[in-house]
Protein backbone atom coordinates (compact mmCIF):
# COMPACT_ATOMS: atom_id res chain seq x y z
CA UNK A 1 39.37 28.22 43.48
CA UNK A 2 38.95 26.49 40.49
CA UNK A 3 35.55 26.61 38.10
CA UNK A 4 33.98 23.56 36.72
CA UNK A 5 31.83 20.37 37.53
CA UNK A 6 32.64 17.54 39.87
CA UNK A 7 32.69 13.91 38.73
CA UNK A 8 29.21 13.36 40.54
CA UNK A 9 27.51 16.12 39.15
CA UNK A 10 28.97 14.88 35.61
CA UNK A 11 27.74 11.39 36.54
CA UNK A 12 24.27 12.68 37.59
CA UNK A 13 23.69 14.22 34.48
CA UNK A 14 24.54 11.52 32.22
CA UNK A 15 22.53 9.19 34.54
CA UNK A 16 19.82 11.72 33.53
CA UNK A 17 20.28 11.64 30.14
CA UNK A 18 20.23 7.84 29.82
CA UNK A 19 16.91 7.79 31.52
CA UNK A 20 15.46 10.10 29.07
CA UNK A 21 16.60 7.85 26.45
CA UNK A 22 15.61 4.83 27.41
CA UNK A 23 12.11 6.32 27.39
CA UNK A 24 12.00 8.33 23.70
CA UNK A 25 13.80 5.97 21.68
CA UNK A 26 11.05 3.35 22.06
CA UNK A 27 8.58 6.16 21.83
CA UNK A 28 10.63 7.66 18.57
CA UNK A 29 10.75 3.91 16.61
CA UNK A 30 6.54 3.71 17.46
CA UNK A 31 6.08 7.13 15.69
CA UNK A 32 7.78 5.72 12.57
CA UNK A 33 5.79 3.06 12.34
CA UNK A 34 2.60 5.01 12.80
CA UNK A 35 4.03 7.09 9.91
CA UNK A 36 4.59 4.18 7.59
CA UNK A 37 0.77 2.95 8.34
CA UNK A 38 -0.50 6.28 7.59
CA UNK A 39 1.80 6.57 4.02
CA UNK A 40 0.54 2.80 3.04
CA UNK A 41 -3.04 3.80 3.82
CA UNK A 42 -2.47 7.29 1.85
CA UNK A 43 -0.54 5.47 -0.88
CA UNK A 44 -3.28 2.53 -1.48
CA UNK A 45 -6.41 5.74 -1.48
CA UNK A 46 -3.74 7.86 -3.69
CA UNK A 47 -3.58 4.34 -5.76
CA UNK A 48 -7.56 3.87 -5.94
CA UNK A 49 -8.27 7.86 -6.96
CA UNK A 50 -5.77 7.72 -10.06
CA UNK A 51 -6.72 4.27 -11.26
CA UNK A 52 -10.56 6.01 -11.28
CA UNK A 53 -9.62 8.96 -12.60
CA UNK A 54 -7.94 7.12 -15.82
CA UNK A 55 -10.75 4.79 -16.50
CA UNK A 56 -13.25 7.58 -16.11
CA UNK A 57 -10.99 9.84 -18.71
CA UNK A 58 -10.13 6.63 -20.95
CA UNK A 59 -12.49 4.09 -20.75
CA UNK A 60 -10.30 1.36 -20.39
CA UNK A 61 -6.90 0.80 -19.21
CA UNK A 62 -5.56 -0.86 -22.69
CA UNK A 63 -1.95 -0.23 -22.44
CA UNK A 64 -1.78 2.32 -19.95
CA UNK A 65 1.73 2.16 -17.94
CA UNK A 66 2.32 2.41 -14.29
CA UNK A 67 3.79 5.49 -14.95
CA UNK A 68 1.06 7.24 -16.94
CA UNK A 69 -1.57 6.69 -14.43
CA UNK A 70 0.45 7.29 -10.86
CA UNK A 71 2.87 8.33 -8.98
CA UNK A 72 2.17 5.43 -6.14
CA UNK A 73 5.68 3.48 -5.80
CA UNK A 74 4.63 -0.23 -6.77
CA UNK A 75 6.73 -3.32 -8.10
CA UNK A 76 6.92 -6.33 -9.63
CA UNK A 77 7.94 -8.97 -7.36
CA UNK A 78 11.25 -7.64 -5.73
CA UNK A 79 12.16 -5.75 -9.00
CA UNK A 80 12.46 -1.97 -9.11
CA UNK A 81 10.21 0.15 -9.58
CA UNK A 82 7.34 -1.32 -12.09
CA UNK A 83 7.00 2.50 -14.08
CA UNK A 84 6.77 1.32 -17.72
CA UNK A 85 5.04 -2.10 -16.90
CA UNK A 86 1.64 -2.29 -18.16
CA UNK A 87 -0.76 -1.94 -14.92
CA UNK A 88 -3.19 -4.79 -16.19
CA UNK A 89 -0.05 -7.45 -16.37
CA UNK A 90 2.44 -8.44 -14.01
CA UNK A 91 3.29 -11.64 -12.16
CA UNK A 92 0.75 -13.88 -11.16
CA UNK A 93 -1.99 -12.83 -13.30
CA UNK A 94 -1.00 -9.08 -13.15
CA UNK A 95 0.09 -8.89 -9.59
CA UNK A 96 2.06 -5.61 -8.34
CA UNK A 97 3.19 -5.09 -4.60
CA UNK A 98 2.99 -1.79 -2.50
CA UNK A 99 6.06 -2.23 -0.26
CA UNK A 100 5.77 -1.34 3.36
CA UNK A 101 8.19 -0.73 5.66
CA UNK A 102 10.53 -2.79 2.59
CA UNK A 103 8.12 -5.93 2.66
CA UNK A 104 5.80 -6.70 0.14
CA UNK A 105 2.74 -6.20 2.18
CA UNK A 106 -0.16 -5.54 0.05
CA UNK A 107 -0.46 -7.49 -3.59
CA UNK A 108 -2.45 -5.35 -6.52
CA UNK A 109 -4.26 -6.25 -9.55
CA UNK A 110 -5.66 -4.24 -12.25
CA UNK A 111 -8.28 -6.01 -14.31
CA UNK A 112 -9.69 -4.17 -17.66
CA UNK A 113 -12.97 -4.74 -18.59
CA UNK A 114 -14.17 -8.31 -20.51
CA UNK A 115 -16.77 -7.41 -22.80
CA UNK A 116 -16.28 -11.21 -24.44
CA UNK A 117 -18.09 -12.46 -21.57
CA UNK A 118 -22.02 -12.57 -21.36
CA UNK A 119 -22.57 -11.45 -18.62
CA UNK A 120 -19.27 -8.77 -19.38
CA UNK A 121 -16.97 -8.22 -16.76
CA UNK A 122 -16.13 -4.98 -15.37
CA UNK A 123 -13.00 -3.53 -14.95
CA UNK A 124 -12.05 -3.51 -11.07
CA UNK A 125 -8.56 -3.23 -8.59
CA UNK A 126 -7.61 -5.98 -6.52
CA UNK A 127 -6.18 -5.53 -2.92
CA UNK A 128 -5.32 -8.55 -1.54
CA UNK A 129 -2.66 -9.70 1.48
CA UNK A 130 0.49 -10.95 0.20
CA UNK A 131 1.03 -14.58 0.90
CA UNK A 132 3.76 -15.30 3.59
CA UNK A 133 4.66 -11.65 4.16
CA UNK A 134 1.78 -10.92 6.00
CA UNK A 135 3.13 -12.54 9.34
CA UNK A 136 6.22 -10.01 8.67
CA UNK A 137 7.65 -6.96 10.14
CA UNK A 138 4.82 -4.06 9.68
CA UNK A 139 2.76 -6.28 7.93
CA UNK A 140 0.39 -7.10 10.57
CA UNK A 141 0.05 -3.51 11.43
CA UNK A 142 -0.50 -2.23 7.93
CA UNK A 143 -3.10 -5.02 7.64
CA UNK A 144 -4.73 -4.54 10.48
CA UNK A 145 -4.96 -0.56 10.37
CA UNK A 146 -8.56 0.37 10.18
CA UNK A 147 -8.94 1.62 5.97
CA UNK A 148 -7.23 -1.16 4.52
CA UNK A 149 -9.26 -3.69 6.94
CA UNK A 150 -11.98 -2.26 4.96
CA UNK A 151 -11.00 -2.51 1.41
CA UNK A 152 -9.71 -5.95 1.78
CA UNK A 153 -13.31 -6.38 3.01
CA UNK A 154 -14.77 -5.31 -0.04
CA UNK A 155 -17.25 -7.77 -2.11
CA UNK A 156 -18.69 -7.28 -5.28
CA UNK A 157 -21.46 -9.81 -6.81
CA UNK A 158 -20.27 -11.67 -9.53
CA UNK A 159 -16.54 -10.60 -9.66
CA UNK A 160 -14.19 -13.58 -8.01
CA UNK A 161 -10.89 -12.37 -6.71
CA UNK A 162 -7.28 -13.87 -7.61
CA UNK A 163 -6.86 -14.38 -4.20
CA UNK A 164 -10.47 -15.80 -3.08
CA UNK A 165 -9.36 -15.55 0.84
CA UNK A 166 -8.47 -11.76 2.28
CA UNK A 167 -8.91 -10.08 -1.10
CA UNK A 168 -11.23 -7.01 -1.86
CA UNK A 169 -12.21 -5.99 -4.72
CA UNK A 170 -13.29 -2.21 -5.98
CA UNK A 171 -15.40 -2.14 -9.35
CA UNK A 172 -14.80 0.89 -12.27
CA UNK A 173 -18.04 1.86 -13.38
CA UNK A 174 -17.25 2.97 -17.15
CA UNK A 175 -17.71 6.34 -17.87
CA UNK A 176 -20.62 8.16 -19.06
CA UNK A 177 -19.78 10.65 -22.03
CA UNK A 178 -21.90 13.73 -22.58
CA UNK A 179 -21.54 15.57 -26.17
């Protein structure tokens, strides 16, 4: 007698098999975009702690570079990486873009502090939607996730926003020194 399977039992099996597909892969592709939510959300508080931490240690931002302040992938426009731009200009009045998902979801501004002005300015970090993208891909998702809902619902008195509709703002206090 010979050893082996029959064609049914072979056929069986890769009927199972196919079922158990057809229900992880869809599963599988929402668990990577649950994962790119969660690294937008880590990269934008990531963003928000080093651009602090500078202006507490500095002051000001000056000419500080991308790359001197974090390690946060952003760009300019759909340029490379912006590492030796200067964080406080960019594209449309010093606009970078955290990608997500390979869509420019989420626009960024640094602003220094204006001390020209009377009342001066303060130095503050833009988060704003990107025009046209938002509709796109992850977009909606990354937009709509819970912390970023809430910093693109920050206000703060007497500082308007580039982007006066779906834009938050998040002020630098300057830093106190103690000799």
């Amino acid at each position: 007698m010979k050893k082996g399977f029959t064609m049914i039992e072979l056929i069986f099996v890769i009927v199972i098999l196919g079922i158990l597909a057809s229900v992880a892969i869809p599963r599988l592709a929402a668990t990577r975009t649950d994962a790119e939510i969660a690294t937008t959300v880590s990269n934008i508080r990531t963003l928000i702690s080093d651009l602090s931490s500078y202006y507490v240690v500095k002051g000001e931002f000056g000419n500080a570079k991308w790359g001197d302040v974090t390690n946060v992938p952003v760009r300019k426009g759909d340029r490379n990486l912006a590492r030796q731009e200067k964080i406080t200009q960019g594209l449309y009045d010093g606009a970078y873009y955290l990608l997500a998902g390979g869509i420019n979801c989420l626009v960024i501004r640094v602003k220094d502090r204006d001390n020209t002005k009377t009342p001066a300015k303060p130095a503050y970090i833009e988060i704003a939607k990107t025009k046209g993208e938002q509709n796109n891909g992850i977009c909606p998702d990354i937009i709509n996730a819970e912390p970023i809902k809430a910093f693109l619902d920050l206000r703060v008195p007497g500082v308007t926003p580039f982007e006066a509709d779906g834009a938050g703002v998040i002020v630098f206090e300057p830093s106190i020194s103690i000799y």
